[in-house]
N, C-alpha and C. Protein backbone atom coordinates (compact mmCIF):
# COMPACT_ATOMS: atom_id res chain seq x y z
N UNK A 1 98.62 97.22 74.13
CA UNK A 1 99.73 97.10 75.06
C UNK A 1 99.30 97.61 76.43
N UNK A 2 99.95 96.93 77.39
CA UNK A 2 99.41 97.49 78.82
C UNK A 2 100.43 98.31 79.46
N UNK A 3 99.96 99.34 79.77
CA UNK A 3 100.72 100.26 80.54
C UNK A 3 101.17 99.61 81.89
N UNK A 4 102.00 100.31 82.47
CA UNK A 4 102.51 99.86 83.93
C UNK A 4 102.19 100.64 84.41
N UNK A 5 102.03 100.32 85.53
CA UNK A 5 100.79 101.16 86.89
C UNK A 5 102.65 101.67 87.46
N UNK A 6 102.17 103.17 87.61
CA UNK A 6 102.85 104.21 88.05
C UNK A 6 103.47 103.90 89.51
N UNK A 7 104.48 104.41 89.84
CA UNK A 7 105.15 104.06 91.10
C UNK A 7 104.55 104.77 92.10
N UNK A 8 104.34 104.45 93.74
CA UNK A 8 103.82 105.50 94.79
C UNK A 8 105.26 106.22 95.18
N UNK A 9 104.36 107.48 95.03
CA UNK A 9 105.48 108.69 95.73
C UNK A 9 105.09 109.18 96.95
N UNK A 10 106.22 109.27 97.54
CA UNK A 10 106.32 110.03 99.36
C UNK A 10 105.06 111.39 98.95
N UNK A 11 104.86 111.23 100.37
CA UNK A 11 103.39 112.34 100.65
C UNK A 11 104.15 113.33 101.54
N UNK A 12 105.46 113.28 101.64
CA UNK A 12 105.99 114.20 102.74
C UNK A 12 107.30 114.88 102.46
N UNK A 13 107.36 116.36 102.48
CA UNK A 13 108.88 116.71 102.47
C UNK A 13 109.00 117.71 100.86
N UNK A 14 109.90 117.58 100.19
CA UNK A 14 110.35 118.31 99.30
C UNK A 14 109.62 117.61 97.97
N UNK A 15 109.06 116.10 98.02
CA UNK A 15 108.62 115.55 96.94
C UNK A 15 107.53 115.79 96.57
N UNK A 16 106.91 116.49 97.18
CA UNK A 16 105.28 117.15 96.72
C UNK A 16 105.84 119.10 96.76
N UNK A 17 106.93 119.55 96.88
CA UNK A 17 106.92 120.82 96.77
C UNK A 17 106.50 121.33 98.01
N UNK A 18 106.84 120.54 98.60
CA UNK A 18 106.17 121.49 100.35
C UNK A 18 107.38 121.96 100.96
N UNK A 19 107.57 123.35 101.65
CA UNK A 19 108.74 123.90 102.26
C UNK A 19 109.60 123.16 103.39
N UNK A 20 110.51 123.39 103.09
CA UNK A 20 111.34 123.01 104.31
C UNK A 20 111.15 123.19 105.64
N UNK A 21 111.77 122.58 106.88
CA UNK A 21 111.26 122.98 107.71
C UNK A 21 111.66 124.24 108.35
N UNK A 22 113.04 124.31 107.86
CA UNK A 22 113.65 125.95 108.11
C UNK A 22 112.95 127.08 107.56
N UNK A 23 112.47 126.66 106.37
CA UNK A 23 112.01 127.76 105.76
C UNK A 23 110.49 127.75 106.73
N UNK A 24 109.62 126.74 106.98
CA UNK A 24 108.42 126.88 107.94
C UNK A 24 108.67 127.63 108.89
N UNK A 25 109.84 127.62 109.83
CA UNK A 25 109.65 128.05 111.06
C UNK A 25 110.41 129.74 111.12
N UNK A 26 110.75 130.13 109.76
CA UNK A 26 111.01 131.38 109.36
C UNK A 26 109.69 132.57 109.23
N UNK A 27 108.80 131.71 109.28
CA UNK A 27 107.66 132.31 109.06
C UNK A 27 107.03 132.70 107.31
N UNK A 28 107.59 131.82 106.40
CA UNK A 28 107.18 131.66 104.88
C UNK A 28 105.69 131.12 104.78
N UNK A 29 105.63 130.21 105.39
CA UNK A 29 104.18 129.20 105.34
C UNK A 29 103.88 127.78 106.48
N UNK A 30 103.01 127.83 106.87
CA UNK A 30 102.80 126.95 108.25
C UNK A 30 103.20 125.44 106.95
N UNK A 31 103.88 124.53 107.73
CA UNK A 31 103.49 123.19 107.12
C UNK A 31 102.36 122.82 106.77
N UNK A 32 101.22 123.38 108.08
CA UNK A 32 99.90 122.62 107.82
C UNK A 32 99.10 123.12 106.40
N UNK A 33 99.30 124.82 106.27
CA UNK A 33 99.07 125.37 105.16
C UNK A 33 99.61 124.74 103.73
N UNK A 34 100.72 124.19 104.01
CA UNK A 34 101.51 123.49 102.33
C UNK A 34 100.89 122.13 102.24
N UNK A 35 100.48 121.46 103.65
CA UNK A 35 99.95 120.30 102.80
C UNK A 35 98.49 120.34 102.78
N UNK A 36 97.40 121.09 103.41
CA UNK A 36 96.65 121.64 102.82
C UNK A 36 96.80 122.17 101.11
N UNK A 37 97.44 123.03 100.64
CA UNK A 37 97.78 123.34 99.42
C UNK A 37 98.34 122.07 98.45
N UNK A 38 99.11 121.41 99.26
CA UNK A 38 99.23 120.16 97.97
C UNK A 38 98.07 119.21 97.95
N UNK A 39 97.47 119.12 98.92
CA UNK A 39 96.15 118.25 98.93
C UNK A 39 95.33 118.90 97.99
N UNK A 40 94.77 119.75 97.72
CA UNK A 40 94.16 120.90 97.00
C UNK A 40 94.90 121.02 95.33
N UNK A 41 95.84 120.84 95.57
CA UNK A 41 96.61 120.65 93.96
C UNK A 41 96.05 119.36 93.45
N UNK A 42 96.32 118.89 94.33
CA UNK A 42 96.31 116.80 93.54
C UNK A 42 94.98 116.88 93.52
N UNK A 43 93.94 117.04 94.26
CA UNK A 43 92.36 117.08 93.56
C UNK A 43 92.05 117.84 92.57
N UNK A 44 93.05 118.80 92.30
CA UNK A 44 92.91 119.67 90.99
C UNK A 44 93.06 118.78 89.65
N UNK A 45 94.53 118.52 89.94
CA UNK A 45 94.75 117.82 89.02
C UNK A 45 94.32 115.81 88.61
N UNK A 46 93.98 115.84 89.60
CA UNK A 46 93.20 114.69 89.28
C UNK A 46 91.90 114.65 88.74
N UNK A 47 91.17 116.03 89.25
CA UNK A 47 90.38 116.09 88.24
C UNK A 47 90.23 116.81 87.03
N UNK A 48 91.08 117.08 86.39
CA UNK A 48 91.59 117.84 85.22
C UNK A 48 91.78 116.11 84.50
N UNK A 49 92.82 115.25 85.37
CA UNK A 49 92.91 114.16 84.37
C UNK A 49 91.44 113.12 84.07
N UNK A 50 90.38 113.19 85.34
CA UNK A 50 89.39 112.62 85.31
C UNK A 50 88.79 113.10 83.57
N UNK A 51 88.48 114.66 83.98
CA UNK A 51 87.64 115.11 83.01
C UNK A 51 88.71 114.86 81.57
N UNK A 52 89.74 114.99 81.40
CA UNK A 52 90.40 114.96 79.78
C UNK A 52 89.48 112.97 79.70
N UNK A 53 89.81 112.38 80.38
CA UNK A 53 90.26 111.17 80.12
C UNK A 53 88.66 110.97 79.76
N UNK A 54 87.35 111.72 79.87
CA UNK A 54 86.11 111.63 79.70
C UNK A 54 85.71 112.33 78.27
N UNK A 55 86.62 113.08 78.11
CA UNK A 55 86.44 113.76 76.90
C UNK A 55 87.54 112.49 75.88
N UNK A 56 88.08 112.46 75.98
CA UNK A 56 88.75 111.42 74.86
C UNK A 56 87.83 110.33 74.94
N UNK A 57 87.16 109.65 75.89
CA UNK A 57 85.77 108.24 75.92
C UNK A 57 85.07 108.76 75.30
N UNK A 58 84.72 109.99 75.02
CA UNK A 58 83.68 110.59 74.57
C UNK A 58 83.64 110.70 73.23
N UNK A 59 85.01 111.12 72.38
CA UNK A 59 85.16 111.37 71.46
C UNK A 59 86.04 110.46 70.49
N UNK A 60 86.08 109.19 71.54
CA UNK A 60 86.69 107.93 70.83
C UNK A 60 88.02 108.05 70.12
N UNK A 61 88.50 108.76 71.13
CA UNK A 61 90.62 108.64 70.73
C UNK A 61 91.25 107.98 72.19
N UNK A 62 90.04 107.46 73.38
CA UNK A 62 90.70 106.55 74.70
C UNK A 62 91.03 105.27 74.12
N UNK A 63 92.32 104.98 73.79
CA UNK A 63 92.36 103.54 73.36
C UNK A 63 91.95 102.55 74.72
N UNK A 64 92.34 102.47 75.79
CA UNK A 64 91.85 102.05 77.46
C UNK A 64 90.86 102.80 77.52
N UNK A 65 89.74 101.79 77.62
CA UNK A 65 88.58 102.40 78.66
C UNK A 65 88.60 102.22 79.84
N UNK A 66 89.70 101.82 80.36
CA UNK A 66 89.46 101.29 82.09
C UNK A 66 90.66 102.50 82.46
N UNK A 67 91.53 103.26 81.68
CA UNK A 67 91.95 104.42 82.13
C UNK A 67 91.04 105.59 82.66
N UNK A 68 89.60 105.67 82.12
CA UNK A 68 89.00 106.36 82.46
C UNK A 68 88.63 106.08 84.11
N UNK A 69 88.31 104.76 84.38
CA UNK A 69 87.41 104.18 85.99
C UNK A 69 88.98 104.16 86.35
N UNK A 70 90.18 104.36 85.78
CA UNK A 70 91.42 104.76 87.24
C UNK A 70 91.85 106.28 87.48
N UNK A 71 91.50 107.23 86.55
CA UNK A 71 91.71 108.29 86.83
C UNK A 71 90.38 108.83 87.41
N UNK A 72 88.97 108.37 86.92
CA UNK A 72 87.86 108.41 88.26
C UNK A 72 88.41 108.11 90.01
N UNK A 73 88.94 106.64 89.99
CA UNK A 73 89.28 106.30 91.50
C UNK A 73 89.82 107.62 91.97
N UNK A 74 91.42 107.68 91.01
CA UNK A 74 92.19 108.75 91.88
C UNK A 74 91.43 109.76 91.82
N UNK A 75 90.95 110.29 91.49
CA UNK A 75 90.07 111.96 92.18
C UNK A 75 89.14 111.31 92.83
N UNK A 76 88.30 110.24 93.10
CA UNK A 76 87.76 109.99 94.69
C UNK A 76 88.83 110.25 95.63
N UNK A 77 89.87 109.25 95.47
CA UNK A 77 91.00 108.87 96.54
C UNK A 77 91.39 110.43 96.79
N UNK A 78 91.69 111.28 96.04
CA UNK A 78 92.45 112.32 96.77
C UNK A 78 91.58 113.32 97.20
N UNK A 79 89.94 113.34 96.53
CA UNK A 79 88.85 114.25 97.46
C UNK A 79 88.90 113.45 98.75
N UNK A 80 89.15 112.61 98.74
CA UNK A 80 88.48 111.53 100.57
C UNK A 80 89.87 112.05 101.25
N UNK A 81 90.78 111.96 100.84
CA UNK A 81 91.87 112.80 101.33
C UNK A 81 92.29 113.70 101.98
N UNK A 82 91.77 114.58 101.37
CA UNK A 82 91.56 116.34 101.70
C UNK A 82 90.52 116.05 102.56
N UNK A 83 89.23 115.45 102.32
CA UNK A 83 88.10 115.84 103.14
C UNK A 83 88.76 114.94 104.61
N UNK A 84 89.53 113.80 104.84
CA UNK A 84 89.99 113.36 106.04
C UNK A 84 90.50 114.51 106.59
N UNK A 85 91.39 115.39 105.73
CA UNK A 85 92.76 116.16 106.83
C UNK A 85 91.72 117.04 107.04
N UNK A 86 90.88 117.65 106.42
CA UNK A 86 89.99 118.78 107.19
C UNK A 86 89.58 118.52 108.32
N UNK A 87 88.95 117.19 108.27
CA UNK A 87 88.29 116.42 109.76
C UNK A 87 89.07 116.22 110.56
N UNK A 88 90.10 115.76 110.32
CA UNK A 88 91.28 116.01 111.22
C UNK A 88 91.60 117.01 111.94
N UNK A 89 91.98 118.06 111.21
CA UNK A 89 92.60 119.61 111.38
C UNK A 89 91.20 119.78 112.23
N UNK A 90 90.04 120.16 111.62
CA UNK A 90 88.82 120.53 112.61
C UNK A 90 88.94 119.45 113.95
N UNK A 91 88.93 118.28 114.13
CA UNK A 91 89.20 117.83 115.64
C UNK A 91 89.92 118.07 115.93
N UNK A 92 91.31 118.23 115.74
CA UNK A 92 92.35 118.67 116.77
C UNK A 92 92.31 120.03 117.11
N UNK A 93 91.42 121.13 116.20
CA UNK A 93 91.56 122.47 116.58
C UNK A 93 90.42 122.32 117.67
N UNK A 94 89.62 121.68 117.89
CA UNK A 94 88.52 121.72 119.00
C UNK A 94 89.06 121.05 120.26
N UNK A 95 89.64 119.84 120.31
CA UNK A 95 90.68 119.59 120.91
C UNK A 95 91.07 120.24 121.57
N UNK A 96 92.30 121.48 120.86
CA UNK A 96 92.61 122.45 122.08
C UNK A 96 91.95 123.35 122.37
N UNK A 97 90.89 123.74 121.53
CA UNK A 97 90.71 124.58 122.64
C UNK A 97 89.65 124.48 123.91
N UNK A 98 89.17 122.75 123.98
CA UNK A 98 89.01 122.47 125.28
C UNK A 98 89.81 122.35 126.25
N UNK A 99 91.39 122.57 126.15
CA UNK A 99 92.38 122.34 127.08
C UNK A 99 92.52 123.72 127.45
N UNK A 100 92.22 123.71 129.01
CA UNK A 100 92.44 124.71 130.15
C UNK A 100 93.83 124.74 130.34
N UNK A 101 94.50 126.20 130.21
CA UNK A 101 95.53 126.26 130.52
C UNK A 101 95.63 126.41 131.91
């Protein structure tokens, strides 16, 4: 039987567990810090599902073998992820501080 490919969920706001913005500007946690931290979760857990889904190929209880090469993709997709917003975050922090006040 074929599974159905999972729905896309919002990357922004309360649906990944990231604080409000009231609560951000209270001084709890920078935004940039929470989605840093959820970026950092989802490569966790994507590769937690990479590696189970290698141990069941391994030990011949994966009824899908092509579950294994989609839970591979997603932990590429969400390391390339994280490694964008770093590159990001690092240019814009150089960014300012070439700007002369």
């Amino acid at each position: 039987m074929i599974t159905p490919i999972e729905q896309l969920r919002s990357i922004s706001g309360e649906a990944h567990g990231l604080p409000s913005l009231e609560r951000t500007y209270l001084g709890e946690q920078s935004i940039f810090g929470a989605i840093f931290q959820s970026a950092i979760r989802n490569v966790k857990e994507t590769n937690a599902d990479a590696v189970e889904a290698q141990y069941l190929l391994a030990t011949g209880q994966l009824d899908n073998p092509a579950a294994l090469q989609i839970a591979q993709e997603k932990e590429g997709m969400a390391l390339e992820l994280l490694i964008q917003l770093r590159s990001k975050a690092l240019e814009v922090y150089s960014e300012l501080n070439r700007i002369n006040l």
